[in-house]
Protein backbone atom coordinates (compact mmCIF):
# COMPACT_ATOMS: atom_id res chain seq x y z
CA UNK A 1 8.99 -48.35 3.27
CA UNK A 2 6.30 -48.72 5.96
CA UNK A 3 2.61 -48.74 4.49
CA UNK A 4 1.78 -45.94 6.82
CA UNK A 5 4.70 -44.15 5.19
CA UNK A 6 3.63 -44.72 1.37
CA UNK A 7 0.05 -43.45 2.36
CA UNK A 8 0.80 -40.06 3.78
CA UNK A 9 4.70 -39.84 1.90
CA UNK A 10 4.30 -40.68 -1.89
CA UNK A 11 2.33 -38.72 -3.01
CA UNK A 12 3.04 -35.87 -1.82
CA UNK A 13 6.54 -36.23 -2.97
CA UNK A 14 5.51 -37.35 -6.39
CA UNK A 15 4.86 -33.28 -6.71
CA UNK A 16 7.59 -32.09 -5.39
CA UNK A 17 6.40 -31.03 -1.81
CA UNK A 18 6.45 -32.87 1.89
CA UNK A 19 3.39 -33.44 3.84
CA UNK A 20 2.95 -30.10 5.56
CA UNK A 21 3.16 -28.22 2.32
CA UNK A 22 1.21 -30.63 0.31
CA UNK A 23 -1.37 -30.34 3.27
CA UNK A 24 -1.36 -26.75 2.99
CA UNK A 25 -1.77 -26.68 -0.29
CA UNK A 26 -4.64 -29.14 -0.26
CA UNK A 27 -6.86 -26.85 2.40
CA UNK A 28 -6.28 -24.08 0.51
CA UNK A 29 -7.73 -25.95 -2.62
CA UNK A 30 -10.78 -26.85 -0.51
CA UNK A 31 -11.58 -23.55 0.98
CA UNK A 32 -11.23 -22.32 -2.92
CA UNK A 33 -13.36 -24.45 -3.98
CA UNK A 34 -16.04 -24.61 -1.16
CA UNK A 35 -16.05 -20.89 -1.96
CA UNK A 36 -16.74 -20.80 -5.82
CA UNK A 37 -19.24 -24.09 -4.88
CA UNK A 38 -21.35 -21.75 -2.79
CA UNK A 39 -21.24 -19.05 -5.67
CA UNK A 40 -22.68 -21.62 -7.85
CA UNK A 41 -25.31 -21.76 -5.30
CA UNK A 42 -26.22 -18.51 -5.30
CA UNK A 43 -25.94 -18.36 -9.09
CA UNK A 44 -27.99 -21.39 -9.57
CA UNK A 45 -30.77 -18.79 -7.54
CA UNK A 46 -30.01 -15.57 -9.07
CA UNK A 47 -28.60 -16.18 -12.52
CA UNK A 48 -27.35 -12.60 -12.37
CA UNK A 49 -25.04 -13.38 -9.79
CA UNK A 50 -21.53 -14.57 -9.45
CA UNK A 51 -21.73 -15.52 -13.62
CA UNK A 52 -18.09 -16.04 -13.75
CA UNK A 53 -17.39 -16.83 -10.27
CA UNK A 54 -16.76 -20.33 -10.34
CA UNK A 55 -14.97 -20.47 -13.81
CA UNK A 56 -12.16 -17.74 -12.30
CA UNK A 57 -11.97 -20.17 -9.33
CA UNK A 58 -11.55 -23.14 -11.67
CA UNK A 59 -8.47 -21.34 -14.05
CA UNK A 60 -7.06 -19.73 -10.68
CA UNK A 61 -6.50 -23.10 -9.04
CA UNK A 62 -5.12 -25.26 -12.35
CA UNK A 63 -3.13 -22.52 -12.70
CA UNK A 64 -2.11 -22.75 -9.17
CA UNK A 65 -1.98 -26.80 -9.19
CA UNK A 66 -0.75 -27.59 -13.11
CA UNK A 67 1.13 -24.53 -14.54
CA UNK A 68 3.15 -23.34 -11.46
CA UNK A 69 3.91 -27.15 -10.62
CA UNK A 70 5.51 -27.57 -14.32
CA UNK A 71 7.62 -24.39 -13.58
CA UNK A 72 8.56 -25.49 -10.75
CA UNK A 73 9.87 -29.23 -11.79
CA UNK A 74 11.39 -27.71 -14.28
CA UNK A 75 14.07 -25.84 -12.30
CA UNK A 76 15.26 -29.71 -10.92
CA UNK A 77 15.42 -30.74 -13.73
């Protein structure tokens, strides 16, 4: 396997996707998070905002990227 290959390949492989997906998957992690960072921004200004903003972000995507992955392996296996 081609170096080139292993970098953009094996990983995304090793959880069960191909690069598209795993891209896909990966933007939508970013926006998620770029949006609960600039919550935290705003809370870290006004306390009374967005108080559980970033920790319903944070469960919402390992739920997304952990849980639903472990169903999902375990229908190959």
């Amino acid at each position: 396997m081609s170096s080139l290959s292993k970098a953009f390949l094996d990983h995304p492989r090793s959880v069960g996707e191909g690069y598209w997906a795993h891209q896909r998957m990966a933007f939508g992690f970013a926006g998620a998070l770029f949006v609960a960072g600039l919550a935290c921004v705003v809370h870290a200004l006004v306390p009374t905002l967005f108080e559980r903003a970033a920790s319903r972000a944070v469960t919402r995507l390992h739920d997304r990227m952990v849980v639903n992955r472990r169903r999902g392996r375990s229908s190959f296996g």
